[in-house]
PDB file of N, CA and C in Angstrom:
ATOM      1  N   UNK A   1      -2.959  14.693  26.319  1.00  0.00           N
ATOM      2  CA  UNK A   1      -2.523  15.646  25.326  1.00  0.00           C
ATOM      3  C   UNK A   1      -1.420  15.053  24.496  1.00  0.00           C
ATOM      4  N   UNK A   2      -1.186  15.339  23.472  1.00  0.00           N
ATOM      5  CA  UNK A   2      -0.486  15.153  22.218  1.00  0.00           C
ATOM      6  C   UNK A   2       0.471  16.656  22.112  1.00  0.00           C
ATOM      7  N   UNK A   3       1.972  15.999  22.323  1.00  0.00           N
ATOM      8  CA  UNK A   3       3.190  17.141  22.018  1.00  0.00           C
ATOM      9  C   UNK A   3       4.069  16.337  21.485  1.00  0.00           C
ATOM     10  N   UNK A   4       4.695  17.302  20.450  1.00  0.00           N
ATOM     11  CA  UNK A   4       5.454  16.484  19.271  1.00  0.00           C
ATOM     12  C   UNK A   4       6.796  16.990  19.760  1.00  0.00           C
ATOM     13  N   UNK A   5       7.994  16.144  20.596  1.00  0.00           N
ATOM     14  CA  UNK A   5       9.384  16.678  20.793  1.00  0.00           C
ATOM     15  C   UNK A   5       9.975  15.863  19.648  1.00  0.00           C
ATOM     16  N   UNK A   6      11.090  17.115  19.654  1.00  0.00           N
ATOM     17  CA  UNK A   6      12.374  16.920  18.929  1.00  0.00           C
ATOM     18  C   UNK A   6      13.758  17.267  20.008  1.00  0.00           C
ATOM     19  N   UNK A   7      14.472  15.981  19.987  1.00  0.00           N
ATOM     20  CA  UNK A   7      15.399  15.992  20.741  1.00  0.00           C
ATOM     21  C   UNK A   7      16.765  15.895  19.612  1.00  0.00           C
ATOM     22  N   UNK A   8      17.853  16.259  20.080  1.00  0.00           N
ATOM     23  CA  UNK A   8      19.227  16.176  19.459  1.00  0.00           C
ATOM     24  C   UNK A   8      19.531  14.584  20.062  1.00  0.00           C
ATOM     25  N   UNK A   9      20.823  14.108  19.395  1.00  0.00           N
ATOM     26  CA  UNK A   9      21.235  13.129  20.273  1.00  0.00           C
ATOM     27  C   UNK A   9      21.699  12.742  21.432  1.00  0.00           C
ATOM     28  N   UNK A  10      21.950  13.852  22.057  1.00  0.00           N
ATOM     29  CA  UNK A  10      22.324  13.883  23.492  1.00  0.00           C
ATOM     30  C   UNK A  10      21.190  14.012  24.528  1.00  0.00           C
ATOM     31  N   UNK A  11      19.588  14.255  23.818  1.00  0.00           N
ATOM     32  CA  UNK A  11      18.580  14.275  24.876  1.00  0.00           C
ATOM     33  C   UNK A  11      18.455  15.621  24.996  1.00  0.00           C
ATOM     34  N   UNK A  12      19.009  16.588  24.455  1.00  0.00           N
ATOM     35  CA  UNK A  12      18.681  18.202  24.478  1.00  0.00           C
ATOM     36  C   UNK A  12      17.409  18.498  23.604  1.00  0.00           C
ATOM     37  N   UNK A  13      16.768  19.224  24.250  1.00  0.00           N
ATOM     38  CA  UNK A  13      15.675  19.756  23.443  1.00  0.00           C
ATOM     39  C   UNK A  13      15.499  20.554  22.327  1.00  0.00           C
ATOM     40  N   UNK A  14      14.917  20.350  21.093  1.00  0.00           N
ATOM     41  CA  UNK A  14      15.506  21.179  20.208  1.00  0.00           C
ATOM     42  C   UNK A  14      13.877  22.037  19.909  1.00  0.00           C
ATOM     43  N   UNK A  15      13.037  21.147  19.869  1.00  0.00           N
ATOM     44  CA  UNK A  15      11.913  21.611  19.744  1.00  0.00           C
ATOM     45  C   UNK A  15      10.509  20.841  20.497  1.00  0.00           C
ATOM     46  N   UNK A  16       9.554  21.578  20.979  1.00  0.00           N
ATOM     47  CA  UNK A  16       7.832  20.896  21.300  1.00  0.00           C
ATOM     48  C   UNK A  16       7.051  21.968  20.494  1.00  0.00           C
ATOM     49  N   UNK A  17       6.490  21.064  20.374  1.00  0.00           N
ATOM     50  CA  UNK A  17       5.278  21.700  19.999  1.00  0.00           C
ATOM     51  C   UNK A  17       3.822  21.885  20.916  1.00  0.00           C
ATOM     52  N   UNK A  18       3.199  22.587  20.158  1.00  0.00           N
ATOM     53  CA  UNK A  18       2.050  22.947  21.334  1.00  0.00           C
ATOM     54  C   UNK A  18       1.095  21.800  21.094  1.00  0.00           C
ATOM     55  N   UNK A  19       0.241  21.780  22.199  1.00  0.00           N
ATOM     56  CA  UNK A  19      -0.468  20.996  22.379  1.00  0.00           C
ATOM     57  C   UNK A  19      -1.631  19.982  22.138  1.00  0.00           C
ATOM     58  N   UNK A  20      -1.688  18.990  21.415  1.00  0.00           N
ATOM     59  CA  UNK A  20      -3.407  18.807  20.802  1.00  0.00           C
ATOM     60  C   UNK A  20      -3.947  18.023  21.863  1.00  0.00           C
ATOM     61  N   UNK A  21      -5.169  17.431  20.984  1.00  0.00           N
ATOM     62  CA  UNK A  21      -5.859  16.381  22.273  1.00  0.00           C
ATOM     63  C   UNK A  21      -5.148  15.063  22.282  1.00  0.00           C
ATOM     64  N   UNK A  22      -5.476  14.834  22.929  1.00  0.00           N
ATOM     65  CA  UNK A  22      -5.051  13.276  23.440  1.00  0.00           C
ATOM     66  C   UNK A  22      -5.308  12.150  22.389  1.00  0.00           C
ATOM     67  N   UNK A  23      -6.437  12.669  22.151  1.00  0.00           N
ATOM     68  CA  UNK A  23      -6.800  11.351  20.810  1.00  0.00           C
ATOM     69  C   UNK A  23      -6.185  11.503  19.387  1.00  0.00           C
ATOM     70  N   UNK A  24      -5.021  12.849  19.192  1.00  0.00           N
ATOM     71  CA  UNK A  24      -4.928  12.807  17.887  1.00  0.00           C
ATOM     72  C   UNK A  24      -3.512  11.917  17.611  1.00  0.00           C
ATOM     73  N   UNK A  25      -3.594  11.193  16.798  1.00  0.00           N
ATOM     74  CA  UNK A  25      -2.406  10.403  16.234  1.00  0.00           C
ATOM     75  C   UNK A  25      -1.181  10.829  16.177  1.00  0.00           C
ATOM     76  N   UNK A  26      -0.302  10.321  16.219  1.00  0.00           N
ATOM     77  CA  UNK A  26       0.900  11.181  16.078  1.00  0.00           C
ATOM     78  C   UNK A  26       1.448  11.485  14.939  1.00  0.00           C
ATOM     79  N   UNK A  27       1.324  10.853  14.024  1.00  0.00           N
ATOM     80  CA  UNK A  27       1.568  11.298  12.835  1.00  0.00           C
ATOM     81  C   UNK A  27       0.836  12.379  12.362  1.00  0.00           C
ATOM     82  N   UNK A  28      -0.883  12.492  12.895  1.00  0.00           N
ATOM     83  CA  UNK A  28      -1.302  13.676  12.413  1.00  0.00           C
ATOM     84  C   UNK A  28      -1.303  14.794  13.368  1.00  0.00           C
ATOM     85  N   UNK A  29      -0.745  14.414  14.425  1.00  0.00           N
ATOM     86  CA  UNK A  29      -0.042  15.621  15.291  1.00  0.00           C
ATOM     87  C   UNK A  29       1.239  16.085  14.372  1.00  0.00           C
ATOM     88  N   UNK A  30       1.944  15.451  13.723  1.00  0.00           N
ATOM     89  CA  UNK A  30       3.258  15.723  13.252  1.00  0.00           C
ATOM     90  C   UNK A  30       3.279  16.588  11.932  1.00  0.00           C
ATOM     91  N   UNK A  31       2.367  16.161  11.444  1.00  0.00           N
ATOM     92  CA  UNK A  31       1.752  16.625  10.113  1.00  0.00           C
ATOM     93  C   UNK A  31       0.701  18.361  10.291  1.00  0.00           C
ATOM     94  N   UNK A  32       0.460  18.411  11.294  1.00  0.00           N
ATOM     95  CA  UNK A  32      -0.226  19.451  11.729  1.00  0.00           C
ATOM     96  C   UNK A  32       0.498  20.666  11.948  1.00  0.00           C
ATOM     97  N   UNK A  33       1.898  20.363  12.682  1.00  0.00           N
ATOM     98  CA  UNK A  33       2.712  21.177  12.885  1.00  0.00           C
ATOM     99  C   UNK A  33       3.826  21.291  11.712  1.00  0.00           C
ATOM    100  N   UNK A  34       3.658  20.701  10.811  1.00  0.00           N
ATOM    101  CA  UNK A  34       4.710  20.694   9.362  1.00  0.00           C
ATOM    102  C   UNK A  34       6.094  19.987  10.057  1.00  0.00           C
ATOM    103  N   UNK A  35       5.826  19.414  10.667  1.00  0.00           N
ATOM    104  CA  UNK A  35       7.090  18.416  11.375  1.00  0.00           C
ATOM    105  C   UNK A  35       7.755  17.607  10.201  1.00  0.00           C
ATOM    106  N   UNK A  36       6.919  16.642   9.358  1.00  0.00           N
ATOM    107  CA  UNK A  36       7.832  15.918   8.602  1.00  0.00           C
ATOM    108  C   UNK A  36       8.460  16.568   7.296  1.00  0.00           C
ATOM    109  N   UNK A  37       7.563  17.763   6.877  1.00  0.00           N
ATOM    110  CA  UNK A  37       8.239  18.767   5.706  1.00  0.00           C
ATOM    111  C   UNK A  37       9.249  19.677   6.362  1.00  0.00           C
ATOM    112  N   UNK A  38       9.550  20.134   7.225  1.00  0.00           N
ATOM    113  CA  UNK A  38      10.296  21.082   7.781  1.00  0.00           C
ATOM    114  C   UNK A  38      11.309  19.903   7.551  1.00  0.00           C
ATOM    115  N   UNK A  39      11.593  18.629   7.980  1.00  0.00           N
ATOM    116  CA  UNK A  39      12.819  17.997   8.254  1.00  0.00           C
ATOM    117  C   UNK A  39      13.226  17.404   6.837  1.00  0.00           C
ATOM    118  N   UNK A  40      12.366  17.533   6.052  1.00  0.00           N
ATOM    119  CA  UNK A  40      12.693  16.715   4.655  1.00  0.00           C
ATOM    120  C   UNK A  40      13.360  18.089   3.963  1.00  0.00           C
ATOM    121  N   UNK A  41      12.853  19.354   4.105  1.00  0.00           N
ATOM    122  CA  UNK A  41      13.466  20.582   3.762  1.00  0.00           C
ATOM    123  C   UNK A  41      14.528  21.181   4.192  1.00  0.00           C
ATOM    124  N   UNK A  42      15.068  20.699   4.941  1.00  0.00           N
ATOM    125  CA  UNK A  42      16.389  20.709   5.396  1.00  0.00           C
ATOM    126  C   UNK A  42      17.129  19.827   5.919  1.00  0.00           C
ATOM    127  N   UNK A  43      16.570  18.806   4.796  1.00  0.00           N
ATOM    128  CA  UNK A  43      17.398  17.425   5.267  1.00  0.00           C
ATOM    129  C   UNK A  43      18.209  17.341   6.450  1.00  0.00           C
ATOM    130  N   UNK A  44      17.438  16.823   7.663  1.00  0.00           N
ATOM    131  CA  UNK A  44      17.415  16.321   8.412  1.00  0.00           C
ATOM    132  C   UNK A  44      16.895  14.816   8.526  1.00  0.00           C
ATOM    133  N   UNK A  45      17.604  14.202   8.533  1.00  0.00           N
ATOM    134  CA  UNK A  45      16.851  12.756   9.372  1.00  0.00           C
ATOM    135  C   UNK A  45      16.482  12.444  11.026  1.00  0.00           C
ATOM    136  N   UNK A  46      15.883  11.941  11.263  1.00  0.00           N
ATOM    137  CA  UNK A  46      14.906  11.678  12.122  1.00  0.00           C
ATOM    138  C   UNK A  46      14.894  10.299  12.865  1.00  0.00           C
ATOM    139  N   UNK A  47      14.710   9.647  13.870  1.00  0.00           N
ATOM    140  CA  UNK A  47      14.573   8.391  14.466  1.00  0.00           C
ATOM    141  C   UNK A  47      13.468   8.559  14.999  1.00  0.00           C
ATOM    142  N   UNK A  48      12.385   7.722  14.483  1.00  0.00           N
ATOM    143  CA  UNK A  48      10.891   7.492  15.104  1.00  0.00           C
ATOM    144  C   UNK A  48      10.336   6.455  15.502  1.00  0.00           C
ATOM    145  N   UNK A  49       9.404   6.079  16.211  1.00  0.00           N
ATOM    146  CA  UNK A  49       8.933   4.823  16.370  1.00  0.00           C
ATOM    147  C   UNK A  49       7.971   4.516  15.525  1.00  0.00           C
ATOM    148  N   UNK A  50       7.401   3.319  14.987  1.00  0.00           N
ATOM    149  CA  UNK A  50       6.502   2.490  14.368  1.00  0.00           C
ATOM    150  C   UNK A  50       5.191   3.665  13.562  1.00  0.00           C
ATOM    151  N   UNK A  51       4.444   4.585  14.947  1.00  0.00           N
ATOM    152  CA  UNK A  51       4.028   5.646  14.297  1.00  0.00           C
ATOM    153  C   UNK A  51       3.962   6.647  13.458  1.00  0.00           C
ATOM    154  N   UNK A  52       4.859   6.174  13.126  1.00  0.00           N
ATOM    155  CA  UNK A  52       5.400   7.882  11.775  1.00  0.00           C
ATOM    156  C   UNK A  52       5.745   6.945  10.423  1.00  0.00           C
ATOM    157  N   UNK A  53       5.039   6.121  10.341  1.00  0.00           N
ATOM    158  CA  UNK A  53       4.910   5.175   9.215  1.00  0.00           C
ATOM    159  C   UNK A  53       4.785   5.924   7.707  1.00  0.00           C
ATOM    160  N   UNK A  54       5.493   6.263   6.917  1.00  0.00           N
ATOM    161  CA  UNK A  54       5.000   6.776   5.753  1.00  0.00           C
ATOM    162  C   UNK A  54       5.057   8.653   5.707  1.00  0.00           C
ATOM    163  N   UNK A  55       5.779   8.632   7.222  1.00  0.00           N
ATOM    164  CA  UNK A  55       5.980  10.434   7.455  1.00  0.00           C
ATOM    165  C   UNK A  55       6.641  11.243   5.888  1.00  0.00           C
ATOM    166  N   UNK A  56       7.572  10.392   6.302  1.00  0.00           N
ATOM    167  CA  UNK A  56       8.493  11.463   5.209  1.00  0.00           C
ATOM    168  C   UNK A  56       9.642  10.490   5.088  1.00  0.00           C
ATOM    169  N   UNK A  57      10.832  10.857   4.067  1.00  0.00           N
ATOM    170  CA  UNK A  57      11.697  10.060   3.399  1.00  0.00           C
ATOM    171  C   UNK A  57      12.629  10.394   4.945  1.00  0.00           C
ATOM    172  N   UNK A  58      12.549  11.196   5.467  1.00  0.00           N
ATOM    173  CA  UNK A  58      13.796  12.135   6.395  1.00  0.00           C
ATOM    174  C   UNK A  58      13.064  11.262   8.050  1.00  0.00           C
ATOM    175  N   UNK A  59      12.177  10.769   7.887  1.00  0.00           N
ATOM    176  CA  UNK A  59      11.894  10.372   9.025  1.00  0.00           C
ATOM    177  C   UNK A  59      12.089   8.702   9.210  1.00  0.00           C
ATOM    178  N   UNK A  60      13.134   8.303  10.188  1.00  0.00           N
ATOM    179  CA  UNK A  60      13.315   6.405  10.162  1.00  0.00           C
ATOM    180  C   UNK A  60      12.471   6.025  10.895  1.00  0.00           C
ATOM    181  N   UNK A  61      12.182   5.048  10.506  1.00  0.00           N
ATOM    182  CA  UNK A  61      11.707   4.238  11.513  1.00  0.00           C
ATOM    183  C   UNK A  61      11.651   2.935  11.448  1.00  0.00           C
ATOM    184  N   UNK A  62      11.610   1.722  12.412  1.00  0.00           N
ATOM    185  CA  UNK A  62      12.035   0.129  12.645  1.00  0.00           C
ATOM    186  C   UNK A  62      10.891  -0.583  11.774  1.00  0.00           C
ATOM    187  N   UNK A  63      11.286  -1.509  11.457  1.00  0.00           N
ATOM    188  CA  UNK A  63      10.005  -2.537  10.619  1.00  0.00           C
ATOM    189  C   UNK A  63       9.109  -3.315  11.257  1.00  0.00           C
ATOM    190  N   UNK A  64       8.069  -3.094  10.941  1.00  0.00           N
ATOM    191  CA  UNK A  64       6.965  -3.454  11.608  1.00  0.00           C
ATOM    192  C   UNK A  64       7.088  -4.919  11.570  1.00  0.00           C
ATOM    193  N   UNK A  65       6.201  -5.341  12.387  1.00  0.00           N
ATOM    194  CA  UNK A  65       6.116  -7.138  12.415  1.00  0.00           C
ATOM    195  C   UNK A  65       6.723  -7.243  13.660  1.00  0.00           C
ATOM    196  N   UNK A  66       5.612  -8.528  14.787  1.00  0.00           N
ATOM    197  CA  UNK A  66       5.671  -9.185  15.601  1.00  0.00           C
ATOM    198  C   UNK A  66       7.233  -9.806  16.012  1.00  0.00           C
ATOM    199  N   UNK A  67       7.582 -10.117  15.331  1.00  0.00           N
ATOM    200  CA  UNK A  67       9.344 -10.899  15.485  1.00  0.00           C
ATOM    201  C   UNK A  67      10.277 -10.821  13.974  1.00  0.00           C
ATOM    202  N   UNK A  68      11.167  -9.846  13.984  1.00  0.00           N
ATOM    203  CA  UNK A  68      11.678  -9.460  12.869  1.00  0.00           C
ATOM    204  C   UNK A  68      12.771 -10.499  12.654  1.00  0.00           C
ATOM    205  N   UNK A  69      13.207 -11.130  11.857  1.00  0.00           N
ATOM    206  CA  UNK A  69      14.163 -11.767  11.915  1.00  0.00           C
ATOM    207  C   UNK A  69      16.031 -11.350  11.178  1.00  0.00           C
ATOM    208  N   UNK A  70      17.208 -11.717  11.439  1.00  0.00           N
ATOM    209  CA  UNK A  70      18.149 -11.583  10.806  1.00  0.00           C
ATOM    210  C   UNK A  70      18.348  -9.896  11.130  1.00  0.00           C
ATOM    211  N   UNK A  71      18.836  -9.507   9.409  1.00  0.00           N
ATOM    212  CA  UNK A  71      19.004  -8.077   9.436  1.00  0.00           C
ATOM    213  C   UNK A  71      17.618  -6.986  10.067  1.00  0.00           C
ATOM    214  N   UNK A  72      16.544  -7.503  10.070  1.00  0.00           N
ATOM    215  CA  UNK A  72      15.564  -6.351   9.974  1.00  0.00           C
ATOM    216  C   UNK A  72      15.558  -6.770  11.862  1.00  0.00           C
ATOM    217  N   UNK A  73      15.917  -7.539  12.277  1.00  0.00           N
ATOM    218  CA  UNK A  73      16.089  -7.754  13.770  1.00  0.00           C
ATOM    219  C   UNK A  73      17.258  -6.305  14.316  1.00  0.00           C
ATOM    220  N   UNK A  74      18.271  -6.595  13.983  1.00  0.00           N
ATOM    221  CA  UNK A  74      19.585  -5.777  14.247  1.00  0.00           C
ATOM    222  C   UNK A  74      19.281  -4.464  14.144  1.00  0.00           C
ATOM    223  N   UNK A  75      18.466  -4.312  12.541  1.00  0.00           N
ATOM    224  CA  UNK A  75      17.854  -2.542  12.146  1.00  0.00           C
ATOM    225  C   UNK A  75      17.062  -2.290  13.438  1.00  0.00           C
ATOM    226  N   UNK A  76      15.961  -2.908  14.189  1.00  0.00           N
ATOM    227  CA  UNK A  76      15.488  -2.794  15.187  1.00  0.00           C
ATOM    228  C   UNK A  76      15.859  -2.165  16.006  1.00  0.00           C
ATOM    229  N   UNK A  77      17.119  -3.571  16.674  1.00  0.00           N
ATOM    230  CA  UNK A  77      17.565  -3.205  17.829  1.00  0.00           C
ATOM    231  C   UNK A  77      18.608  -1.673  17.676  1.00  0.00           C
ATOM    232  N   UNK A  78      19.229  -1.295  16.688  1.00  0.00           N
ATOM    233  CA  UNK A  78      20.119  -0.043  16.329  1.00  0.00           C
ATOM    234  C   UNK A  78      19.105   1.123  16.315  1.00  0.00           C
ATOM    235  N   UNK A  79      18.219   0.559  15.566  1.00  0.00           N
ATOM    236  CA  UNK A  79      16.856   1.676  16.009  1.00  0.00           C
ATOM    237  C   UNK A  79      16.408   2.272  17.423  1.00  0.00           C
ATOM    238  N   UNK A  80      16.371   1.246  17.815  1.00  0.00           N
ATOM    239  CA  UNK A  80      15.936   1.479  19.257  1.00  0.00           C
ATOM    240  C   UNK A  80      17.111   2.378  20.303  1.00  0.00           C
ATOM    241  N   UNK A  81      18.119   1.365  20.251  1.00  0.00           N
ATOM    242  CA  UNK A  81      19.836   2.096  20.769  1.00  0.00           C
ATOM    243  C   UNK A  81      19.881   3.930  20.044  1.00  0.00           C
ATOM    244  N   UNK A  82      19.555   4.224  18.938  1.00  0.00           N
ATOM    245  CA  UNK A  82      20.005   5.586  18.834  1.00  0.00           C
ATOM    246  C   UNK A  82      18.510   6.658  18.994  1.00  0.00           C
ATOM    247  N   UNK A  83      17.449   5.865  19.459  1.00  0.00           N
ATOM    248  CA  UNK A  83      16.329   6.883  20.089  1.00  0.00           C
ATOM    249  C   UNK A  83      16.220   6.915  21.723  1.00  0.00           C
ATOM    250  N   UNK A  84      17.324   5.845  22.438  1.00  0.00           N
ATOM    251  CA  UNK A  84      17.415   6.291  23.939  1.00  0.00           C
ATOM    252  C   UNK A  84      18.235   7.526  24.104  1.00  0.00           C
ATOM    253  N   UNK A  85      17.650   8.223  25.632  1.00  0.00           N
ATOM    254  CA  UNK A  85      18.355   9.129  25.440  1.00  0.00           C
ATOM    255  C   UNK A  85      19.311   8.874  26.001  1.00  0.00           C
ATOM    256  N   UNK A  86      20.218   9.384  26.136  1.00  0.00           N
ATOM    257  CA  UNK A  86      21.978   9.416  26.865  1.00  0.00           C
ATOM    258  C   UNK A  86      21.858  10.401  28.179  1.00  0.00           C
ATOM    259  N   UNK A  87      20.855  10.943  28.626  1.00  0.00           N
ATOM    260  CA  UNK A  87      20.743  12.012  30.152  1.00  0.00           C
ATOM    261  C   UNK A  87      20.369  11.041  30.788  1.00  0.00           C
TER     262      UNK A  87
END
C-alpha cells in the first residue's frame, strides 16, 4: 500500500493519508490527495526524496545523478540530514 505522511521536523505527525495500492507512484499518490497544491497554497516547503521530481515549487528535493559532485554533493547530504527524523 501507498500512504503519503507528512511529518514536522521533530518526527511528529502532521498528516497520512489514506491508502492506495502498492503500485501507485508516489508522486501520483501525492497528486491524488492534492498534497503538492495544498503546500504550494500555503506556502509551505517540503523535503522529499528523488520521487517528487517536478511536484511543486514548495516541494525540495536532492539532484539526481549517480555521484553528485562539489556543491550539488553537500545539497545532498543537507538534504538527507533535514529528512531524518530526530525520535
Amino acid at each position: 500500500m501507498n500512504v503519503q505522511v507528512l511529518a514536522d521536523p521533530a518526527g511528529r505527525l502532521i498528516r497520512a493519508s489514506d491508502a492506495l495500492p502498492g503500485a501507485t507512484h508516489d508522486l501520483a499518490a501525492a497528486q491524488i490527495h492534492d498534497i503538492p497544491a495544498a503546500l504550494t497554497a500555503h506556502d509551505i516547503k517540503c523535503w522529499a526524496d528523488k520521487a517528487y521530481q517536478g511536484a511543486s515549487p514548495a516541494i525540495r528535493i536532492p539532484f539526481r545523478g549517480r555521484s553528485p559532485r562539489g556543491r550539488r554533493r553537500r545539497h545532498n547530504r543537507d538534504h538527507a540530514k533535514s529528512r531524518r527524523s530526530t525520535v
